[in-house]
Protein backbone atom coordinates (compact mmCIF):
# COMPACT_ATOMS: atom_id res chain seq x y z
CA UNK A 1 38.24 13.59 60.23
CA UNK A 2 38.71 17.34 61.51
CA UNK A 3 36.07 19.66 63.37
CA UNK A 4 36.90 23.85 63.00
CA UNK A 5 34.94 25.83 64.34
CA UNK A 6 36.26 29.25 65.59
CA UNK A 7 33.26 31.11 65.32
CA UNK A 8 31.98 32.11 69.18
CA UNK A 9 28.20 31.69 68.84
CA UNK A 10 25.69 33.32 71.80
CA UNK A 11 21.89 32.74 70.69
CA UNK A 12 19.39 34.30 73.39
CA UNK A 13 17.11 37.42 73.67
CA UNK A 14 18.82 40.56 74.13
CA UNK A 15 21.69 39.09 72.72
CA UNK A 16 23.52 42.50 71.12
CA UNK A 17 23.19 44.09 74.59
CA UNK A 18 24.35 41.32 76.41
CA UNK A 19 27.71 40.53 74.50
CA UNK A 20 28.40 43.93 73.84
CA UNK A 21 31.99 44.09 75.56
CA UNK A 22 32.78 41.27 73.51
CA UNK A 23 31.55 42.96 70.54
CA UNK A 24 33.38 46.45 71.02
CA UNK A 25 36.63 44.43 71.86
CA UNK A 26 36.77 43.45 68.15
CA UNK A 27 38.15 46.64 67.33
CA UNK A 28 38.36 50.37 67.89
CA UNK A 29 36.13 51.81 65.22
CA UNK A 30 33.16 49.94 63.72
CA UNK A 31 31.73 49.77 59.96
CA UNK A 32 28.46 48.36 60.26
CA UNK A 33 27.05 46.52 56.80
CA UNK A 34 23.62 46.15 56.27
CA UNK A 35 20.54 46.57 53.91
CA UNK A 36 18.02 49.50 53.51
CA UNK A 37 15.28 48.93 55.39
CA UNK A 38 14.51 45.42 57.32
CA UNK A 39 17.55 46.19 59.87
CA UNK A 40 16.15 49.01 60.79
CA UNK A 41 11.74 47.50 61.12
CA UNK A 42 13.49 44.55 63.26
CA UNK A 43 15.10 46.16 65.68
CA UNK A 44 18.61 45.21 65.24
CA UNK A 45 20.31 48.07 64.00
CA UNK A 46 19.26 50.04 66.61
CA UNK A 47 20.36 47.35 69.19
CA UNK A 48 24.31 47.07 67.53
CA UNK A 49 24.74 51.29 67.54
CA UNK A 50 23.26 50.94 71.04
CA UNK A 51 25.68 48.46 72.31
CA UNK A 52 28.85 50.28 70.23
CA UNK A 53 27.82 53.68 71.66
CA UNK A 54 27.87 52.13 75.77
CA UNK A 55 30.98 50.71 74.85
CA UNK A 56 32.22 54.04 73.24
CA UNK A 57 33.24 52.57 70.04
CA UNK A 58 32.30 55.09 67.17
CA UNK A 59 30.68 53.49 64.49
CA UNK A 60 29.77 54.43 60.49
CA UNK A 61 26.74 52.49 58.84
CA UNK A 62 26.56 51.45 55.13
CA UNK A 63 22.92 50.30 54.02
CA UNK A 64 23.32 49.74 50.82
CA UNK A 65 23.97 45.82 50.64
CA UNK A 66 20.89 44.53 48.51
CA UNK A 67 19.10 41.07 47.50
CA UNK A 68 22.16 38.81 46.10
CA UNK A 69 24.99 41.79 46.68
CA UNK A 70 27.23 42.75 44.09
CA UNK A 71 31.22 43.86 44.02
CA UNK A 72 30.78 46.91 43.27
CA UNK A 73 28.33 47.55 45.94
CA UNK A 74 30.98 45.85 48.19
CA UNK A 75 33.95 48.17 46.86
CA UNK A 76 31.37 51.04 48.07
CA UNK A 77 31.74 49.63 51.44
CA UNK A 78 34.88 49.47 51.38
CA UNK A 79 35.76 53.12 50.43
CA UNK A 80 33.69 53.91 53.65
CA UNK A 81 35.33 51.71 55.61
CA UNK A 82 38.59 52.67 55.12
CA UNK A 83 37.48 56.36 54.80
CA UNK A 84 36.03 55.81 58.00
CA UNK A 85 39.57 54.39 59.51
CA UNK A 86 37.42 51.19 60.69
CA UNK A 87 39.00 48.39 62.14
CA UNK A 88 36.56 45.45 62.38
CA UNK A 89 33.42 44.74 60.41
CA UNK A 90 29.66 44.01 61.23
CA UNK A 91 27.59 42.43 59.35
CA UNK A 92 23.27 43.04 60.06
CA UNK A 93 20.57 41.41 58.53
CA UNK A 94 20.23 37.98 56.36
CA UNK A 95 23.01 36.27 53.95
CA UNK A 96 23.57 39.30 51.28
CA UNK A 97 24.67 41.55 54.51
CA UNK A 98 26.52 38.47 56.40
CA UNK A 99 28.42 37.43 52.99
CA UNK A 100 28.55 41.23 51.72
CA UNK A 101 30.56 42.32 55.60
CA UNK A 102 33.00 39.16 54.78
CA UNK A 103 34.21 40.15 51.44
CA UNK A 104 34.70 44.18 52.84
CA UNK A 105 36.46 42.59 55.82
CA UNK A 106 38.88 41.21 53.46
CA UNK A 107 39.34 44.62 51.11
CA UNK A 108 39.71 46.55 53.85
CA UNK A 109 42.59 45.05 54.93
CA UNK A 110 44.52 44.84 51.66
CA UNK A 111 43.97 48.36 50.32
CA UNK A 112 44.37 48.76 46.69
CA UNK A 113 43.51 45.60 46.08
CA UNK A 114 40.21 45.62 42.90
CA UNK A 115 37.44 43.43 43.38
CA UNK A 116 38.78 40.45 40.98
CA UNK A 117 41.27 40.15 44.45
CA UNK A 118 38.03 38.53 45.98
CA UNK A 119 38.18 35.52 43.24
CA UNK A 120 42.19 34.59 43.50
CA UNK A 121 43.21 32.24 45.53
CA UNK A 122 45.68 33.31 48.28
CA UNK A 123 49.56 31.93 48.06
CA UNK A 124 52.13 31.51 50.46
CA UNK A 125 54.45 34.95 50.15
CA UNK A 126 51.71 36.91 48.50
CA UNK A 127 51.20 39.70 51.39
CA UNK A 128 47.47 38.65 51.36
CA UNK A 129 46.73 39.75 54.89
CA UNK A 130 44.26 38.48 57.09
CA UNK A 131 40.65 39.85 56.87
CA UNK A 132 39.98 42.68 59.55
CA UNK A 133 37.41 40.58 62.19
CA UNK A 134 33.97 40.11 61.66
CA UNK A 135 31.02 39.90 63.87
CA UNK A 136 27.38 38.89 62.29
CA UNK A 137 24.16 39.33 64.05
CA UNK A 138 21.77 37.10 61.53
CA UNK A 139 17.60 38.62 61.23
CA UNK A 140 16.92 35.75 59.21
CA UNK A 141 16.72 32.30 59.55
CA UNK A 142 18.17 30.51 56.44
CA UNK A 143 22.21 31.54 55.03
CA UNK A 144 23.92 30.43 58.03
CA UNK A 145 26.54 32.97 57.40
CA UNK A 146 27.16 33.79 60.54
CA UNK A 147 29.14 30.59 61.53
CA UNK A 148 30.42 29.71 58.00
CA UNK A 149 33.86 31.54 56.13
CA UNK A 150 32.03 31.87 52.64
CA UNK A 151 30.19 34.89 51.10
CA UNK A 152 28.49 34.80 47.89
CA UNK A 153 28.74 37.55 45.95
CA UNK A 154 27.21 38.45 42.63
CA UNK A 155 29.43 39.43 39.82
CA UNK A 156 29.89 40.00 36.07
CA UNK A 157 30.80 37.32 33.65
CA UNK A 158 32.84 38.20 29.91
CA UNK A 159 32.61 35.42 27.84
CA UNK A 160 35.78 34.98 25.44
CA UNK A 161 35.53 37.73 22.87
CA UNK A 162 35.23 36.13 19.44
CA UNK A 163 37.55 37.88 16.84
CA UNK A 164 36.77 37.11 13.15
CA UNK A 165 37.98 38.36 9.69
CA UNK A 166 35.28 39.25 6.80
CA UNK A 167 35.79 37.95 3.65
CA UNK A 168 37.46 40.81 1.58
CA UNK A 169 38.44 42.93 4.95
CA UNK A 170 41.82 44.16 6.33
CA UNK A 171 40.99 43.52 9.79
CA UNK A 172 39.30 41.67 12.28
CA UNK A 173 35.69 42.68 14.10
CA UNK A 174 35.41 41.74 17.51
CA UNK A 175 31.92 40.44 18.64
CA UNK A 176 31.95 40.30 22.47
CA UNK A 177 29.21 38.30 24.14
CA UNK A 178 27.03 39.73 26.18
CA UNK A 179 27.92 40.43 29.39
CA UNK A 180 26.12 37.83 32.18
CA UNK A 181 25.74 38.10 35.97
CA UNK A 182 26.24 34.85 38.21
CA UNK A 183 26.70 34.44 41.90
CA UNK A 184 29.92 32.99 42.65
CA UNK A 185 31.89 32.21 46.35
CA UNK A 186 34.86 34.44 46.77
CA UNK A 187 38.00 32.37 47.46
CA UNK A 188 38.97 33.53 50.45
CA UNK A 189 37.73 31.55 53.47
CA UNK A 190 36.30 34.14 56.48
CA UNK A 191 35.08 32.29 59.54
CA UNK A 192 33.23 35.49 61.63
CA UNK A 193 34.87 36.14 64.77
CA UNK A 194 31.47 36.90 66.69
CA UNK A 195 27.72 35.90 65.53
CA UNK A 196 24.78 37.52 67.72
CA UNK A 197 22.00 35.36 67.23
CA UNK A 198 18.91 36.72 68.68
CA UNK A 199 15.99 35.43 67.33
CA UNK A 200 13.22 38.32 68.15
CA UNK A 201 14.44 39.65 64.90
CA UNK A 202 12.69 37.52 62.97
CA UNK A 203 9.55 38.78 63.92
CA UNK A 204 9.02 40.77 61.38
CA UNK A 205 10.17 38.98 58.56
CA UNK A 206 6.98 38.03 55.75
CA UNK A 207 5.65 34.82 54.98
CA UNK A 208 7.86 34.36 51.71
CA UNK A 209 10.80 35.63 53.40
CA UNK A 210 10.27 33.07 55.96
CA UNK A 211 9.80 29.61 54.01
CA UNK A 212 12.48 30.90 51.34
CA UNK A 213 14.64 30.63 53.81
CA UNK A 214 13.76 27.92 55.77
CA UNK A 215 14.00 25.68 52.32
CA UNK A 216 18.03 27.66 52.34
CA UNK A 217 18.80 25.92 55.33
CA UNK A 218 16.85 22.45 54.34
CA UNK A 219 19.18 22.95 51.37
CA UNK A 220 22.28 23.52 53.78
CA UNK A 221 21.57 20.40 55.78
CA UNK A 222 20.25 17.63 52.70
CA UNK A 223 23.54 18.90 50.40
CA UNK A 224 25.77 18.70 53.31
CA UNK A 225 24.71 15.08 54.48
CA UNK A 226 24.41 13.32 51.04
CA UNK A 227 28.01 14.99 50.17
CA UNK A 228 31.49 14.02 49.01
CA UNK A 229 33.47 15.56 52.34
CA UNK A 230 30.75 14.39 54.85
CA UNK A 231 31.91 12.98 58.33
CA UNK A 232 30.65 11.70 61.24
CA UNK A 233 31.48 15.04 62.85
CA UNK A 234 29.73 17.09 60.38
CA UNK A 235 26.47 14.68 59.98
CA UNK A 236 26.36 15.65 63.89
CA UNK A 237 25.42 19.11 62.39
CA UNK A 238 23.62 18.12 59.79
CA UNK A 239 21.53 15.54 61.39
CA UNK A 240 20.43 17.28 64.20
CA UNK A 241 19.18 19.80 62.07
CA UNK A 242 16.99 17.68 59.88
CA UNK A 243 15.69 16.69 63.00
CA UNK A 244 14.71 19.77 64.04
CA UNK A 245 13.46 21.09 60.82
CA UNK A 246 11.12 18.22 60.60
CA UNK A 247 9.37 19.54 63.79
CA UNK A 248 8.66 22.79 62.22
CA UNK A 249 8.21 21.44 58.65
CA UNK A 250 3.87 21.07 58.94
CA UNK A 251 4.03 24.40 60.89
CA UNK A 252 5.75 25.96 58.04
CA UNK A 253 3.55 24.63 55.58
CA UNK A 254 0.43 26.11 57.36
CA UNK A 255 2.32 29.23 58.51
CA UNK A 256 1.68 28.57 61.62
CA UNK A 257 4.82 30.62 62.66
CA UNK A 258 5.29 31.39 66.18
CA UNK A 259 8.34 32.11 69.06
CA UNK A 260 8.73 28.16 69.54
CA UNK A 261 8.77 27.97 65.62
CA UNK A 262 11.33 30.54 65.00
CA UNK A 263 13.34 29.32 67.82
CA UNK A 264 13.28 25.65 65.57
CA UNK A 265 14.25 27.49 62.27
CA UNK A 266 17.26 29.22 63.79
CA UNK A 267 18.59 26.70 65.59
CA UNK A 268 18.29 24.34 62.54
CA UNK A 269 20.12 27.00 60.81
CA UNK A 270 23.06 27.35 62.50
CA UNK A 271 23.49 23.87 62.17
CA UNK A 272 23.09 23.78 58.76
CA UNK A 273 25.73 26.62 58.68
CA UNK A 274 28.13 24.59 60.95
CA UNK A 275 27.63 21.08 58.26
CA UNK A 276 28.33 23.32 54.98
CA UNK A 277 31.49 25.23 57.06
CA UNK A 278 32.93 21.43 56.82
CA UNK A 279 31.87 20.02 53.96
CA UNK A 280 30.36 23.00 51.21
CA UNK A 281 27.19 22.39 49.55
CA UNK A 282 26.40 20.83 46.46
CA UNK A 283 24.37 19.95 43.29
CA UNK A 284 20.98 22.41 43.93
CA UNK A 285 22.97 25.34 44.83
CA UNK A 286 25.17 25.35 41.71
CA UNK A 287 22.15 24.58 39.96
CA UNK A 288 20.30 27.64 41.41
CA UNK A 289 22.53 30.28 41.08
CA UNK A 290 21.37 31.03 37.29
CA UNK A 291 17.85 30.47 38.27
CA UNK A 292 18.26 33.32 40.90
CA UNK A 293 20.43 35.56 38.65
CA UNK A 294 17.89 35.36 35.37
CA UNK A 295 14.79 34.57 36.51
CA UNK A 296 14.95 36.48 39.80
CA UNK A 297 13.97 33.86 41.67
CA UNK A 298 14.72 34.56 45.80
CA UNK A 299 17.54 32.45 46.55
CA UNK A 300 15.88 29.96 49.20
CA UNK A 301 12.87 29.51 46.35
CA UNK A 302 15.45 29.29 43.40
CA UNK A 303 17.76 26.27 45.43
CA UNK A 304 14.81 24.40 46.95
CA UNK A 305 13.04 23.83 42.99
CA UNK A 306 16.10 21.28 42.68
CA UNK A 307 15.98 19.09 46.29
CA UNK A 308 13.43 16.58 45.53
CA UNK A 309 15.27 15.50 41.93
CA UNK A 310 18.73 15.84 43.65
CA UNK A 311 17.66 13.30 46.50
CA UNK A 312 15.43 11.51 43.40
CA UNK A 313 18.75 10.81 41.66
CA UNK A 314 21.45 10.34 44.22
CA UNK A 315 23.61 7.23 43.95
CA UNK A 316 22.82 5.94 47.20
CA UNK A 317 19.52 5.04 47.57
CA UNK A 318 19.80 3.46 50.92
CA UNK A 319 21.17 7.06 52.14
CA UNK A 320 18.78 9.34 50.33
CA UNK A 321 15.78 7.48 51.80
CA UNK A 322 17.30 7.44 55.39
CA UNK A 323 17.60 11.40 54.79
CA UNK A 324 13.68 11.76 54.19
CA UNK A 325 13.20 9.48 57.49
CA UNK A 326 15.10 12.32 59.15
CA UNK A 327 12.52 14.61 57.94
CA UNK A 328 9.91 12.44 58.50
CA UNK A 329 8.68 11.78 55.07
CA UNK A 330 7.65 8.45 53.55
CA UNK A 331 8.50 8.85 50.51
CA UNK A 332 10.51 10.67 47.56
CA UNK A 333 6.97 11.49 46.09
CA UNK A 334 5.48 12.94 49.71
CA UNK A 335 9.14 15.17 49.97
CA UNK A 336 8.02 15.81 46.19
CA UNK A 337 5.04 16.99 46.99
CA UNK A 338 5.97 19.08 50.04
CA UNK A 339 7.97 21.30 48.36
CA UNK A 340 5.53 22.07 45.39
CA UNK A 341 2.83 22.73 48.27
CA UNK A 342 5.23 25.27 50.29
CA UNK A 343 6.81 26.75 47.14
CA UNK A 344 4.40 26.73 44.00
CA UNK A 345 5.66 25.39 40.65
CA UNK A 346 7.92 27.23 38.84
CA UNK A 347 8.42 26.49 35.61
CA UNK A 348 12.41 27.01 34.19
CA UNK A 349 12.82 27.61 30.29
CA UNK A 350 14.24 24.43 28.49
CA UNK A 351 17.30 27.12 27.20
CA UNK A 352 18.03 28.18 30.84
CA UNK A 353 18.02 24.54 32.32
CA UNK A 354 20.06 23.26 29.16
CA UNK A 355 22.99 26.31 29.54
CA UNK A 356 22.72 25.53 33.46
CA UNK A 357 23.60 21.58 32.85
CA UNK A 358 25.77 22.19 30.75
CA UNK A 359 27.89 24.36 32.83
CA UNK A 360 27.72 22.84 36.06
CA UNK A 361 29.56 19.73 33.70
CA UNK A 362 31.97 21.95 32.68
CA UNK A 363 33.21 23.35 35.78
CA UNK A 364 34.83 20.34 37.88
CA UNK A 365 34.85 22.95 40.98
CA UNK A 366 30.69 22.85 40.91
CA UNK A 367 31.09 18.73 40.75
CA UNK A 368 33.62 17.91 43.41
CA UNK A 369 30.87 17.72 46.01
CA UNK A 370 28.81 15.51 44.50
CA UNK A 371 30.36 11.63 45.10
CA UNK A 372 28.98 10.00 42.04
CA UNK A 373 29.93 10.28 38.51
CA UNK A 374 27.45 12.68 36.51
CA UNK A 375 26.72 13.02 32.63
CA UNK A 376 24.21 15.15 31.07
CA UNK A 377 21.24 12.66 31.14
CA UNK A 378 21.39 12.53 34.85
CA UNK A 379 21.80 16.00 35.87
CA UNK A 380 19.31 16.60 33.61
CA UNK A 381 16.74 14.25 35.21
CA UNK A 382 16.97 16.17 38.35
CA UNK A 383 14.64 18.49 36.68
């Protein structure tokens, strides 16, 4: 077994203002990453130029990181970054922020490296230098990016061109594919030096935005207990935050959303940050990812459609039903049930589930998580 950690982790109120020496000592000049408006409503934007400008670090912002961010809109980041001569990396708001700051982290210090950098693994003797250091202040409860080294990014996908010859013709017509987008983890692991974690941010956030990601980090914490690389050390995690999310789960249901609740929810997602950090996630999330990127499905509302037929179909049934006593539910039909009530059915096209199957099986990357042997007819019953 092995426990890594190096993320430093402060969670209280004022939290920006109070760590802000620890902040500015990251670097000399800031490049703050962030989206267009919530930063800004919440507070928190405010409170990490505040805290750069007492410490006299100059600072440039880029607000441009939206819903499920993309590499080019991270390459944009980048050009101000380096433009900007900055030297460490702040990430502001919920996951697509978090993840985007990672991934510009990393570009900024290889310069003149393109995007399709992000997706190669890095070799011994390659000059692949370490990413410049990140700090994340999270304003939603639900990624856990702020204590894990992935980001997700969204990027496009060229199927193999298909060249044929016409009967009677002296050459060959290409027929490309159309181009798809897919969210896919960049290779490079980036564990955030700093993460602020103050939860008066998520104050403002709306009811959706709320559960959606609440069922992210119920995702986080189910995939990372009933998964191939789970230890004891990282069902401490993982455990403790079922725990806690079954306190808040009734609550959440009713919107009944309060300090003590949101308090709950972030605590439960850190944790559920820390258990994926050790062990990844699994089965919903690969399953989601097409869901989110053709049916524009929010993330949290896209991954938690596949939890109750994930923990309906995993191998161990002993396991999967001591899960739902974590969570305090009786039954596979009651978790069943739970979910439909805080989500609302959503109905995914026999075509989209069918491609989705189909290439989570042919992907062995997608499947290494998941400890039992797979074929269509059971990833398919998941449904």
């Amino acid at each position: 077994m092995k426990l890594y950690m190096p993320t430093k982790v402060y969670q209280e109120k004022n939290c920006v203002e109070n760590h802000s020496r620890e902040l500015a000592a990251l670097g000399t000049r800031a490049l703050i990453v962030t989206g267009r408006h919530s930063s800004r409503i919440n507070g928190s934007l405010d409170d990490v130029k505040n805290a750069l400008e007492r410490e006299k670090i100059p600072c440039t912002v880029f607000d441009e990181v939206e819903e499920n961010p993309s590499v080019e809109t991270v390459k944009k980041a980048v050009s101000l970054g380096i433009s900007f001569g900055a030297d460490f990396v702040i990430g502001v708001g919920g996951g697509s922020p978090m993840d985007a700051a990672k991934a510009v982290a990393l570009l900024m210090a290889n310069p003149g490296r393109d995007t399709d950098f992000l997706y190669q693994k890095p070799s011994a003797g390659s000059g692949v230098r370490p990413a410049a250091p990140v700090a994340e202040v999270p304003t939603t409860a639900g990624t856990g990016s702020e204590v894990t080294p992935y980001a997700i990014l969204t990027r496009s996908v060229l199927p193999e061109i298909v060249l044929t010859t016409a009967p009677g013709a002296d050459k060959s017509h290409t027929f490309p594919h159309l181009e798809r987008r897919t969210k896919q983890s960049i290779s490079h692991h980036i564990f955030p030096a700093l993460a602020l974690v103050d939860i008066s941010y998520l104050q403002t956030a709306s009811r959706n935005g709320c559960v959606y990601t609440a069922v992210d980090t119920l995702a986080h914490l189910i995939e990372s207990h009933l998964n191939a690389n789970t230890t004891d050390y990282s069902r401490f995690y993982s455990e403790m935050g079922l725990r806690i999310w079954a306190k808040v789960k009734d609550r959440l249901l009713r919107y009944e959303i309060g300090e003590e609740e949101r308090r709950l929810l972030m605590n439960a997602c850190t944790l559920g940050g820390m258990a994926i950090a050790h062990t990844g996630t699994s089965l919903p999330h690969g399953l989601s990812y097409p869901v989110t990127c053709e049916m524009g499905l929010p993330h949290g509302r896209a991954v938690g459609i596949f939890l109750p037929g994930f923990l309906r179909g995993y191998g161990d049934r002993e396991e999967a039903m001591r899960l739902l006593s974590l969570l305090e539910f009786g039954s596979e039909q009651s978790f069943s049930e739970y979910i439909r009530s805080l989500l609302g059915e959503v109905s995914v096209p026999d075509e989209l589930w069918e491609r989705d199957v189909n290439e989570l099986l042919e992907n062995p990357r997608k499947l290494k998580n998941y400890p039992f042997q797979l074929d269509h007819d059971r990833l398919w019953a998941m449904r």
